[in-house]
C-alpha atoms as a PDB file:
ATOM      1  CA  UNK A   1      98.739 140.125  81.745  1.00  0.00           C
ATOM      2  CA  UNK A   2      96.984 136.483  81.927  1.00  0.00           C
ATOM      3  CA  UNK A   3      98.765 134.066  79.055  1.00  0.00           C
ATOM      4  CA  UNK A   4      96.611 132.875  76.741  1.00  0.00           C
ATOM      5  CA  UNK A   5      96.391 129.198  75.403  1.00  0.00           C
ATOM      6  CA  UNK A   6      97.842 130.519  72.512  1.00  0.00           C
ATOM      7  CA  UNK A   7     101.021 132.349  74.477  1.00  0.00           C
ATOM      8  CA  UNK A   8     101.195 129.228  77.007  1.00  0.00           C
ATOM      9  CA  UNK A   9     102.119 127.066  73.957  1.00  0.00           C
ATOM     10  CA  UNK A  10     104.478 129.466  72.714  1.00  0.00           C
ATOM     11  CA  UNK A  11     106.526 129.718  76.315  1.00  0.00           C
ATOM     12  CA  UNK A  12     106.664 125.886  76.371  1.00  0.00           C
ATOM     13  CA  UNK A  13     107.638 125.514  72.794  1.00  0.00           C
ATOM     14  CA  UNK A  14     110.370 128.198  73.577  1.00  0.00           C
ATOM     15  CA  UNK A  15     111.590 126.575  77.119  1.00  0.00           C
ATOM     16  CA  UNK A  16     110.360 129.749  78.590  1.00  0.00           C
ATOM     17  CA  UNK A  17     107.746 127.943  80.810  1.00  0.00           C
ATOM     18  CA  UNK A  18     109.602 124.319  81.423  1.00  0.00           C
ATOM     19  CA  UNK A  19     107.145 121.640  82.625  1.00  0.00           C
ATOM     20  CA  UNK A  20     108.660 118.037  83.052  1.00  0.00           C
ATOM     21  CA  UNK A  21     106.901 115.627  81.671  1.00  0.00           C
ATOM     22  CA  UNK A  22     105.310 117.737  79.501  1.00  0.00           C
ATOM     23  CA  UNK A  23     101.241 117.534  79.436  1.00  0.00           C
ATOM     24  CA  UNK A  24      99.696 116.569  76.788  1.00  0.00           C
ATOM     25  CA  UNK A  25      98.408 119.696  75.313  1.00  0.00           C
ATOM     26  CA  UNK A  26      95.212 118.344  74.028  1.00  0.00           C
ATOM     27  CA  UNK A  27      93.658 117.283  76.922  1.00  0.00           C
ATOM     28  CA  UNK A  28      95.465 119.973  79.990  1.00  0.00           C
ATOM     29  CA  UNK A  29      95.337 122.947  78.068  1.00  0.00           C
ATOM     30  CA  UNK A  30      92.664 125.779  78.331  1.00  0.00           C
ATOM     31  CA  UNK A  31      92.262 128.973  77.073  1.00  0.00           C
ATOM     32  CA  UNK A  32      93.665 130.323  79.555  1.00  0.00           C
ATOM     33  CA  UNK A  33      95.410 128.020  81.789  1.00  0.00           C
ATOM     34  CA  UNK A  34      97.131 124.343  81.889  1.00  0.00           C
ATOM     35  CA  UNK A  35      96.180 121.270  83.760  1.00  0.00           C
ATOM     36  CA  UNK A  36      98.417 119.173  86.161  1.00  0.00           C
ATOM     37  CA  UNK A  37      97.828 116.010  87.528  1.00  0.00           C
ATOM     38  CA  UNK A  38      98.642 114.569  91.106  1.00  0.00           C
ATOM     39  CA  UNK A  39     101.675 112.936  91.688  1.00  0.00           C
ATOM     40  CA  UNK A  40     101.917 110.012  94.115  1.00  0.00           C
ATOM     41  CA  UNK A  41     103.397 111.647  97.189  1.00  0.00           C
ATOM     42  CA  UNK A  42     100.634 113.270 100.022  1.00  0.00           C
ATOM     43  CA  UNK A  43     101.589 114.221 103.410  1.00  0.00           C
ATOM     44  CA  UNK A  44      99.555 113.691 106.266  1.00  0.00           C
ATOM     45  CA  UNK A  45      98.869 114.947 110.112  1.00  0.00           C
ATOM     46  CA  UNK A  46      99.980 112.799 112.804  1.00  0.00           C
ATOM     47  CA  UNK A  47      96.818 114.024 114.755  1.00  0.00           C
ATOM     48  CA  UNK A  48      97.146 111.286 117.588  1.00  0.00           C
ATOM     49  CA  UNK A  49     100.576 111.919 118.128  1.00  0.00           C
ATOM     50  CA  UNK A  50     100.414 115.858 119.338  1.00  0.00           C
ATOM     51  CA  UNK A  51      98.014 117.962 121.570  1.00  0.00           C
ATOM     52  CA  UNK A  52      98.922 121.054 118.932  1.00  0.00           C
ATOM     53  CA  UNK A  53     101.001 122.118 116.671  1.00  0.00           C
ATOM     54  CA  UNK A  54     103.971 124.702 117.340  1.00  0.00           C
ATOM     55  CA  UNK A  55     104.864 126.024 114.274  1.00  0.00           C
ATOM     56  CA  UNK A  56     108.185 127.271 115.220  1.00  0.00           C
ATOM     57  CA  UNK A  57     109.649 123.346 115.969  1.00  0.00           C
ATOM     58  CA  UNK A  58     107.387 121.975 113.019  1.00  0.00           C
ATOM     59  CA  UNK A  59     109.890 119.648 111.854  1.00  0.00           C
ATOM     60  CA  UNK A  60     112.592 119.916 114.059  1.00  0.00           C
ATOM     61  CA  UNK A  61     111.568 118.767 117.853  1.00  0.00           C
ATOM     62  CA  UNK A  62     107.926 118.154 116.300  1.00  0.00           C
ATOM     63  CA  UNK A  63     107.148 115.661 114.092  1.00  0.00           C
ATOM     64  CA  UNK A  64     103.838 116.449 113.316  1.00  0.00           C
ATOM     65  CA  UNK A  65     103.099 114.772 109.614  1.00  0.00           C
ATOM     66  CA  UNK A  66     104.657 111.764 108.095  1.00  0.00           C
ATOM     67  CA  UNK A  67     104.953 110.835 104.051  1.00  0.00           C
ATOM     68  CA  UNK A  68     102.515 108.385 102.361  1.00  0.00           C
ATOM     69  CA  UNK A  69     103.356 107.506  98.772  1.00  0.00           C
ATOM     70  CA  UNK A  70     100.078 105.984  96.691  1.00  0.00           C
ATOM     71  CA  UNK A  71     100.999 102.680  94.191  1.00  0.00           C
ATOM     72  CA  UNK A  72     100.256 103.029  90.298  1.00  0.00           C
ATOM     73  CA  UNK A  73      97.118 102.286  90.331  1.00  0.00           C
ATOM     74  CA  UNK A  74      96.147 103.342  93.856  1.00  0.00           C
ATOM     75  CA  UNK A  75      94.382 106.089  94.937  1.00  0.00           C
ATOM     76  CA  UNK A  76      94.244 108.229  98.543  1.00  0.00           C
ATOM     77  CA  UNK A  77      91.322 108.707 100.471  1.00  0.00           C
ATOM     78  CA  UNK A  78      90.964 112.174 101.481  1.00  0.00           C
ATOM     79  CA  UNK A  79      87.863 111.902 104.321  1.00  0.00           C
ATOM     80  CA  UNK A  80      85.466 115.041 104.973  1.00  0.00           C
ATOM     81  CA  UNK A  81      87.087 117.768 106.885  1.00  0.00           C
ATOM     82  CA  UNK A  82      90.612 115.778 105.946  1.00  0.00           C
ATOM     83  CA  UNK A  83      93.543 118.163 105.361  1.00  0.00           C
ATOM     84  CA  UNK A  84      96.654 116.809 103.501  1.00  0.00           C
ATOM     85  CA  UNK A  85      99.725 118.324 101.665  1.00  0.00           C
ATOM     86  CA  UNK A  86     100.378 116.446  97.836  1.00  0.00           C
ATOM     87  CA  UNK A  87     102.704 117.506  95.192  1.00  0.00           C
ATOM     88  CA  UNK A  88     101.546 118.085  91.120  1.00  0.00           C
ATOM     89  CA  UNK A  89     103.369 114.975  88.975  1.00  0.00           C
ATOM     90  CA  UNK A  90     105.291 117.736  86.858  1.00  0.00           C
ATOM     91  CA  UNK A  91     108.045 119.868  87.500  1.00  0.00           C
ATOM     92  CA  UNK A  92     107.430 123.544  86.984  1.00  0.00           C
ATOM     93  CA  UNK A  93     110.509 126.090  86.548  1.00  0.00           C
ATOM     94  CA  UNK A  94     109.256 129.703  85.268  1.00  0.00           C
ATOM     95  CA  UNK A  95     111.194 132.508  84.558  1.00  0.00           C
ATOM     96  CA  UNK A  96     111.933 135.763  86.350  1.00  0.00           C
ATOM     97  CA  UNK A  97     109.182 137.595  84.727  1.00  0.00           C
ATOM     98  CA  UNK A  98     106.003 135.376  84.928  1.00  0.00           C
ATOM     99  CA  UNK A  99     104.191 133.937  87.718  1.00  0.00           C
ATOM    100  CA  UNK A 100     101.951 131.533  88.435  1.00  0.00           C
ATOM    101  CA  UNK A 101      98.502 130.601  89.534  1.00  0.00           C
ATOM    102  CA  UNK A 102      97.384 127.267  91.321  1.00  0.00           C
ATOM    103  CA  UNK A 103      93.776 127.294  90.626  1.00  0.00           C
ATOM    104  CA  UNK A 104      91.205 124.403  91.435  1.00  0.00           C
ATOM    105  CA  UNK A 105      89.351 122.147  88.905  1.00  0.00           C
ATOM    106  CA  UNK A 106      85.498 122.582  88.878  1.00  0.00           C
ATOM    107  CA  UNK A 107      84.786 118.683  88.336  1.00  0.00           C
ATOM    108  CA  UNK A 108      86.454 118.168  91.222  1.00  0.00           C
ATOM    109  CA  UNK A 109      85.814 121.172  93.367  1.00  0.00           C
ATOM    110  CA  UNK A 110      81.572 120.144  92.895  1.00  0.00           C
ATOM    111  CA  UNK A 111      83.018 116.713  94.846  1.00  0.00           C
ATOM    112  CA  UNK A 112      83.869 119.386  97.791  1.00  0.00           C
ATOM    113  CA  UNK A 113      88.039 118.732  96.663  1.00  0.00           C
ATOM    114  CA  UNK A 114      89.677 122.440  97.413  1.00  0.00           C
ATOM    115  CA  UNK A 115      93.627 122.368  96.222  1.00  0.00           C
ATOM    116  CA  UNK A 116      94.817 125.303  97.965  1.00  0.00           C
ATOM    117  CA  UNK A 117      93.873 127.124 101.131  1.00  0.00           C
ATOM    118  CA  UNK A 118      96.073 130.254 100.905  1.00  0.00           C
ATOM    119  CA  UNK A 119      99.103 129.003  98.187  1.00  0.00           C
ATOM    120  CA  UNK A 120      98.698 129.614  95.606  1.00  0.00           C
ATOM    121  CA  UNK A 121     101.166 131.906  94.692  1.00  0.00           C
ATOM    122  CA  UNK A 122     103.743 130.267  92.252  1.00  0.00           C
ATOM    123  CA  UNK A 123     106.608 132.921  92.606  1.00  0.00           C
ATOM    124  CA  UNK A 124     109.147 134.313  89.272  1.00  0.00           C
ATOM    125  CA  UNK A 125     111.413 131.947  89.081  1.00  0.00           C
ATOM    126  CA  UNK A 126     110.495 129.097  90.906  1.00  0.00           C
ATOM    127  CA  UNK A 127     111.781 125.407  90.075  1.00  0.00           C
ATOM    128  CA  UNK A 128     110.068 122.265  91.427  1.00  0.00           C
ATOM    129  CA  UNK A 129     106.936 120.116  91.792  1.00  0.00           C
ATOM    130  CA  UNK A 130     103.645 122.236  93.024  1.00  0.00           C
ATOM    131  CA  UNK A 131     102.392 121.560  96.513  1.00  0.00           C
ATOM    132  CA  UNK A 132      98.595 121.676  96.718  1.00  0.00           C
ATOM    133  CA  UNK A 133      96.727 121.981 100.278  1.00  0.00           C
ATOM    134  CA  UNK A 134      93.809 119.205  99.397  1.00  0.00           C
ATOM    135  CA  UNK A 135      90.638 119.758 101.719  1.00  0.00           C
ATOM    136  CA  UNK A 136      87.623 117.819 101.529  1.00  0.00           C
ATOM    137  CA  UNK A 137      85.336 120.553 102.230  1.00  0.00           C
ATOM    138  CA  UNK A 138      82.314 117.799 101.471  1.00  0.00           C
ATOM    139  CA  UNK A 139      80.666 115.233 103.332  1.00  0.00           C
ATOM    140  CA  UNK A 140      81.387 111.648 101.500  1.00  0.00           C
ATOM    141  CA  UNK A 141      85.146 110.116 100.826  1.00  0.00           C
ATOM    142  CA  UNK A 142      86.885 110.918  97.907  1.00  0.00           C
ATOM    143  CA  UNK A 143      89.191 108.688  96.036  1.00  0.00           C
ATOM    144  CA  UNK A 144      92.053 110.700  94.347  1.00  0.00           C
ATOM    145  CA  UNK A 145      94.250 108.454  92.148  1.00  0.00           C
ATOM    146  CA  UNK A 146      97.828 109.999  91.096  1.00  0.00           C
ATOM    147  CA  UNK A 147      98.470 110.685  87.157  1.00  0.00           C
ATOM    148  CA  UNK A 148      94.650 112.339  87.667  1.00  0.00           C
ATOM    149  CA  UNK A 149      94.042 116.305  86.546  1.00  0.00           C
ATOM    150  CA  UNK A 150      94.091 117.641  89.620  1.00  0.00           C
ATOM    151  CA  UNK A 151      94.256 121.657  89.437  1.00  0.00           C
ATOM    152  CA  UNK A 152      95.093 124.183  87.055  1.00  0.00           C
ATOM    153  CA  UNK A 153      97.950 126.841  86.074  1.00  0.00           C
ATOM    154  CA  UNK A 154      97.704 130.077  84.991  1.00  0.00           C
ATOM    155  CA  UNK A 155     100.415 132.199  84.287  1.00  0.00           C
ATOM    156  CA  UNK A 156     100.999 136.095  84.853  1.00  0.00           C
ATOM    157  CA  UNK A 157     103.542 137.954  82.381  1.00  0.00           C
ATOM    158  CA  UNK A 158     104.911 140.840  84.196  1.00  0.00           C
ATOM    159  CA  UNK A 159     105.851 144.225  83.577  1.00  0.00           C
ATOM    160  CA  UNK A 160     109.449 142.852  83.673  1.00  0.00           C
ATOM    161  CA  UNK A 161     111.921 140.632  85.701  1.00  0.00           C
ATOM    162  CA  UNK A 162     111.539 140.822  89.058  1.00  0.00           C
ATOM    163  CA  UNK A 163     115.098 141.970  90.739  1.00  0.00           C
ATOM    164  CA  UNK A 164     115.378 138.564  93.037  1.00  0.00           C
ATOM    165  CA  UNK A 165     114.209 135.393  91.483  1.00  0.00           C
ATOM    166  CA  UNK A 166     112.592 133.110  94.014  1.00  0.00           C
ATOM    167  CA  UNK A 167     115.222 130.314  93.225  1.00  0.00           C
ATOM    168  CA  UNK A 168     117.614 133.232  94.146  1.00  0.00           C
ATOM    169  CA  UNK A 169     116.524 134.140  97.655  1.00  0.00           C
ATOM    170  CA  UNK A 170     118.266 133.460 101.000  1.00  0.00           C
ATOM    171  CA  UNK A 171     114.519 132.634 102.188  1.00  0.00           C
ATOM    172  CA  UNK A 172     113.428 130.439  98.703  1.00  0.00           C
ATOM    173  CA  UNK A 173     112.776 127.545 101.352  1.00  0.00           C
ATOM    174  CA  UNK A 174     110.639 125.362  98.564  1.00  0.00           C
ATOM    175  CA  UNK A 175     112.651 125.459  95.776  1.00  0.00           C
ATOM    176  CA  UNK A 176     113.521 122.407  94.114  1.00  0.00           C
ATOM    177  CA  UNK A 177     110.737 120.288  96.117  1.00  0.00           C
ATOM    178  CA  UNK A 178     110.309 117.117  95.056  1.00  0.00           C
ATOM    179  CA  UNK A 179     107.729 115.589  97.368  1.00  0.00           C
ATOM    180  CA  UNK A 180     105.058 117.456  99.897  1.00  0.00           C
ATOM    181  CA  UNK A 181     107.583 119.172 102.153  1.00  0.00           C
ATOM    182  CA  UNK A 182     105.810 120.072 105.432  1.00  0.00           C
ATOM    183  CA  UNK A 183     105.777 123.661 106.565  1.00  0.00           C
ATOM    184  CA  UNK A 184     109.578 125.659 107.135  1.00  0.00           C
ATOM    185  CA  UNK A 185     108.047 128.317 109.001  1.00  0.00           C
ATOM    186  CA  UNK A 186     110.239 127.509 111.813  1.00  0.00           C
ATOM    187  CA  UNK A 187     113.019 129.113 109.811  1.00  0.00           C
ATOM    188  CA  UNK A 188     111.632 132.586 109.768  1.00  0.00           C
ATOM    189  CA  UNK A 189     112.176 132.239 113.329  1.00  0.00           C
ATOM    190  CA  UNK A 190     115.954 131.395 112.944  1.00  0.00           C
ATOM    191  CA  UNK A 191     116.311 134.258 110.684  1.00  0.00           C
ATOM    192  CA  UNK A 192     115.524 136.916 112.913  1.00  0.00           C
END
């Protein structure tokens, strides 16, 4: 079942649904659904520096992105075609028996801005900041200053707790993320 604006203030009210700072309800919440805004951390491709990228030494032997963090008052160019990794400003923790939804904005999704590419999955009991994928599916620059509404949440109640928490799994390789951690897939690797 989809929370309504109505439940989502509930769940925050209660400290069932923890977001840190906490939005100001008036202008991020919908009916349906809560903005966050875009923190100042965005991780980009080292494009010049590799022919390709392997994905099982991504971040081990192969550097293959490196961390920009924007100024207050700064913003990050994200170029047509341009493919970066940036975190939400809040901190999102939910409990074992709702999900979430990363879901783009429409004011900035008519500039050509996508937020996720296949993400956007926020899993029962995750805790941490929100990587978004941000494409620039248009053709003009677009300036993206931090502390800006950049996507949405909605949540999912569920039938009831799911039996492994994601901050509970051997494989929870996000949890706790505080900036735009490049992929781990590499570790599925080490697993097997």
């Amino acid at each position: 079942m989809l929370l309504t604006d109505s439940d989502i203030k509930k769940f925050l009210a209660e400290g069932k649904i923890k977001i840190f700072p906490v939005p100001d309800l008036k202008e991020a919440l919908g009916s349906c659904s809560i903005d966050l805004r875009l923190g100042y951390s965005f991780r980009v491709f080292e494009i010049s520096k590799y022919p390709f990228i392997d994905p099982y030494k991504n971040g081990k032997n192969q550097e293959t992105t490196r961390e920009i963090d924007v100024e207050q008052g700064a913003f990050f160019m994200l170029h047509p075609g341009e493919f970066v990794l940036a975190t939400t400003l809040e901190t999102v923790s939910l409990p074992p028996d709702i999900a979430g939804r990363l879901e783009g904005r429409s004011s900035l999704g008519r500039l050509g801005i996508v937020v996720h590419s296949t993400a956007s999955l926020v899993d029962p009991g995750f805790s941490g900041k929100i990587v978004m994928e941000l494409g620039n599916l248009g053709k003009i620059p677009v300036a993206l200053y931090p502390g800006m509404r950049v996507c949405a949440l909605t949540f999912d109640q569920l039938a009831k707790e799911v039996e492994v928490p994601y901050g509970k799994k051997k494989s929870a390789k996000y949890f706790g993320q505080d900036n735009p951690v490049e992929s781990k897939i590499g570790w599925e690797k080490e697993t097997k």
